[in-house]
C-alpha atoms as a PDB file:
ATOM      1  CA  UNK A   1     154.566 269.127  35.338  1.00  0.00           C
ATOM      2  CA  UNK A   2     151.227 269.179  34.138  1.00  0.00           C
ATOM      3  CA  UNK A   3     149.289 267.304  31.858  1.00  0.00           C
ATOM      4  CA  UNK A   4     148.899 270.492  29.285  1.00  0.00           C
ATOM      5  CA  UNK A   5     152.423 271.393  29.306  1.00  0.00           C
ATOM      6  CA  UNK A   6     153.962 267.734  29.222  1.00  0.00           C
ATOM      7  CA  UNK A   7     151.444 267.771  25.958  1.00  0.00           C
ATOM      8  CA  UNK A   8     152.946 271.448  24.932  1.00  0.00           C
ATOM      9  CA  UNK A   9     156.744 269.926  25.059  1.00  0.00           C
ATOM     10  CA  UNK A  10     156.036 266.896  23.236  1.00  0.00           C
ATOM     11  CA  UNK A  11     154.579 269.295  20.387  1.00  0.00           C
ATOM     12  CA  UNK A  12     157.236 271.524  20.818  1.00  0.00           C
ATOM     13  CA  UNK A  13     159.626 268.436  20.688  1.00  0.00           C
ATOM     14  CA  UNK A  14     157.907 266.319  17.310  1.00  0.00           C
ATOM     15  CA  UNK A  15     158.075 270.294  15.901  1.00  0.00           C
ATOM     16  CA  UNK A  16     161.941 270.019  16.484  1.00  0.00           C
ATOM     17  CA  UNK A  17     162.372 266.621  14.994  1.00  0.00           C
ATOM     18  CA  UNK A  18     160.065 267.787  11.889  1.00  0.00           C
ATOM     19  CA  UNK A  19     161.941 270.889  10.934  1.00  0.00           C
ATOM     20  CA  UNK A  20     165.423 269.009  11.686  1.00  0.00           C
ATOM     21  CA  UNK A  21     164.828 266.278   9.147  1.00  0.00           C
ATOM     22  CA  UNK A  22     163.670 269.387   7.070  1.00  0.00           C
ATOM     23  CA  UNK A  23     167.109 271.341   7.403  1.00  0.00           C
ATOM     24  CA  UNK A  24     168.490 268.190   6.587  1.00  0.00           C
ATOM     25  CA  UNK A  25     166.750 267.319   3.421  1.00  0.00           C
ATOM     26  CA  UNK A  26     168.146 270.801   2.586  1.00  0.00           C
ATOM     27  CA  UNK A  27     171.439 269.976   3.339  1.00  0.00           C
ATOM     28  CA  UNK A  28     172.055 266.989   1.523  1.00  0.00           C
ATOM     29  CA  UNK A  29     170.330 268.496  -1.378  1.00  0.00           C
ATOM     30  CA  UNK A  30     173.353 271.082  -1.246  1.00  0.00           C
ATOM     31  CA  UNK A  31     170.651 274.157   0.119  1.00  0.00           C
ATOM     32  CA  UNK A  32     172.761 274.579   3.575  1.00  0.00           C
ATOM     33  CA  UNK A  33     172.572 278.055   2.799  1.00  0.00           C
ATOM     34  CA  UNK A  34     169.589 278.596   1.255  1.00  0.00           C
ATOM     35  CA  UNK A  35     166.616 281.374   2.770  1.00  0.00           C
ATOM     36  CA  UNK A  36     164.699 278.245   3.512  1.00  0.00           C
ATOM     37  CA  UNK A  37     167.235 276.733   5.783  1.00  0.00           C
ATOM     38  CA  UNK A  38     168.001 279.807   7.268  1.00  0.00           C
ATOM     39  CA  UNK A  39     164.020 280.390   8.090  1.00  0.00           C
ATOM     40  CA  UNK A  40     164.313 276.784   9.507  1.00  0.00           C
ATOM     41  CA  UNK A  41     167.050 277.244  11.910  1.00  0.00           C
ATOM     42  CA  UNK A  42     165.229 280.943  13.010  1.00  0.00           C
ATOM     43  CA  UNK A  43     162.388 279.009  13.681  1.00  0.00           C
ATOM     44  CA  UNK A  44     164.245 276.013  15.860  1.00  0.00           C
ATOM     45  CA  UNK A  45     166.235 278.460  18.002  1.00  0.00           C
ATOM     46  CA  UNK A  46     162.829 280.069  18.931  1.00  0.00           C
ATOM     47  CA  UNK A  47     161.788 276.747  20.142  1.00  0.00           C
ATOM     48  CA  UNK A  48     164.305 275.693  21.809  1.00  0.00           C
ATOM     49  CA  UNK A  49     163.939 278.077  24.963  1.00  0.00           C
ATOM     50  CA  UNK A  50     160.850 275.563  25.413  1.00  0.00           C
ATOM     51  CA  UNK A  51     162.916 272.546  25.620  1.00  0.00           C
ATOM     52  CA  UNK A  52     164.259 270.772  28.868  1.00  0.00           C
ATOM     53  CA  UNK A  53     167.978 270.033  28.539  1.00  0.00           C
ATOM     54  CA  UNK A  54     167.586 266.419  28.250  1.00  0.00           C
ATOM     55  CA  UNK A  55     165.175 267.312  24.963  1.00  0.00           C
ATOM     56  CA  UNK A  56     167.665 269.256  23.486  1.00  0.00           C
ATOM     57  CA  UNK A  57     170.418 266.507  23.663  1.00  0.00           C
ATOM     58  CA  UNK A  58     167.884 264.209  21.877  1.00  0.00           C
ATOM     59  CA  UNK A  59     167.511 266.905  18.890  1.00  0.00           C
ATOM     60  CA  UNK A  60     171.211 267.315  19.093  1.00  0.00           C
ATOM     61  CA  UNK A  61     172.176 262.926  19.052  1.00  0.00           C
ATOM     62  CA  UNK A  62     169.049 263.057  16.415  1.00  0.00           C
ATOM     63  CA  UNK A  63     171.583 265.699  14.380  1.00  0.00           C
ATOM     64  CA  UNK A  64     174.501 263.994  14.962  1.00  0.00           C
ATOM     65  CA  UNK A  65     172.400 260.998  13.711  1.00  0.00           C
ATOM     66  CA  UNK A  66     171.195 263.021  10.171  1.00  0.00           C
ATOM     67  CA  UNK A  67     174.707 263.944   9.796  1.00  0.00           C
ATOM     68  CA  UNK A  68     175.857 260.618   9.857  1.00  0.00           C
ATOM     69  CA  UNK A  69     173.736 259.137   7.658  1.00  0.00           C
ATOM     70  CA  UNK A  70     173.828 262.580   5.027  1.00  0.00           C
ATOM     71  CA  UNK A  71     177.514 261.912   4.670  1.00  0.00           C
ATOM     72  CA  UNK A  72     177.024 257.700   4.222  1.00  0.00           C
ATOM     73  CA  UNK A  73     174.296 258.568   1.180  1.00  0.00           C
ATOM     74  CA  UNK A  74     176.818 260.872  -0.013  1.00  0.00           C
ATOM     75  CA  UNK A  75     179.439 258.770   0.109  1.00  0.00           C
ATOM     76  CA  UNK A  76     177.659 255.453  -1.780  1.00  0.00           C
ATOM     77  CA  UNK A  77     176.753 257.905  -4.656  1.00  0.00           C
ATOM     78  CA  UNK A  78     180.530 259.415  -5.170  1.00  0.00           C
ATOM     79  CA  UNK A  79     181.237 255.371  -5.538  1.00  0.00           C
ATOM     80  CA  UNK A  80     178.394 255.092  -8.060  1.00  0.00           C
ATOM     81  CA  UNK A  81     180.407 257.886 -10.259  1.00  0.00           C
ATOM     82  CA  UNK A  82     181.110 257.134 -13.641  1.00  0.00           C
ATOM     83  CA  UNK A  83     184.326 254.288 -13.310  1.00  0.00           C
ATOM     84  CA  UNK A  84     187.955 255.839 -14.070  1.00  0.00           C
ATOM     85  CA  UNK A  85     188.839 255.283 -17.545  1.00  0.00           C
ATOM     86  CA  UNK A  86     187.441 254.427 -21.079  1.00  0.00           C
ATOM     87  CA  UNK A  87     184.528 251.807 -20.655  1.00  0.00           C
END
């Protein structure tokens, strides 16, 4: 591999990582369906035909990773609710 296209993956790569984050700013703001998360995910399965495999197994743990946390934030603020009962 060359010096040009190890440089062309890792911008392929950080473009990845940018637009997941992106998708899931849109999820956990309830968009998951939204035109703009749709454009997002167009635009990551064009780019991944430039990935290696290993690459796309880091996008996918960095997912898994988004997911995780998504779900924790969510989580804490369903226990900040307002308390059961009359105050």
């Amino acid at each position: 591999m060359t010096a040009s296209c190890s440089t062309s993956n890792d911008q392929v790569l950080r473009e990845m990582e940018r637009l997941l984050v992106r998708l899931h700013e849109l999820i956990a703001s309830d968009q998951t369906d939204s035109e703009a998360a749709d454009e997002i995910r167009d635009r990551m399965d064009e780019l991944s035909g430039s990935l290696s495999a290993p690459e796309l197994r880091m996008i996918s743990d960095l997912s898994g990773d988004l997911y995780m946390l998504t779900r924790e934030e969510m989580e804490t603020e369903a226990m900040r609710g307002e308390p059961d009962g009359p105050c």
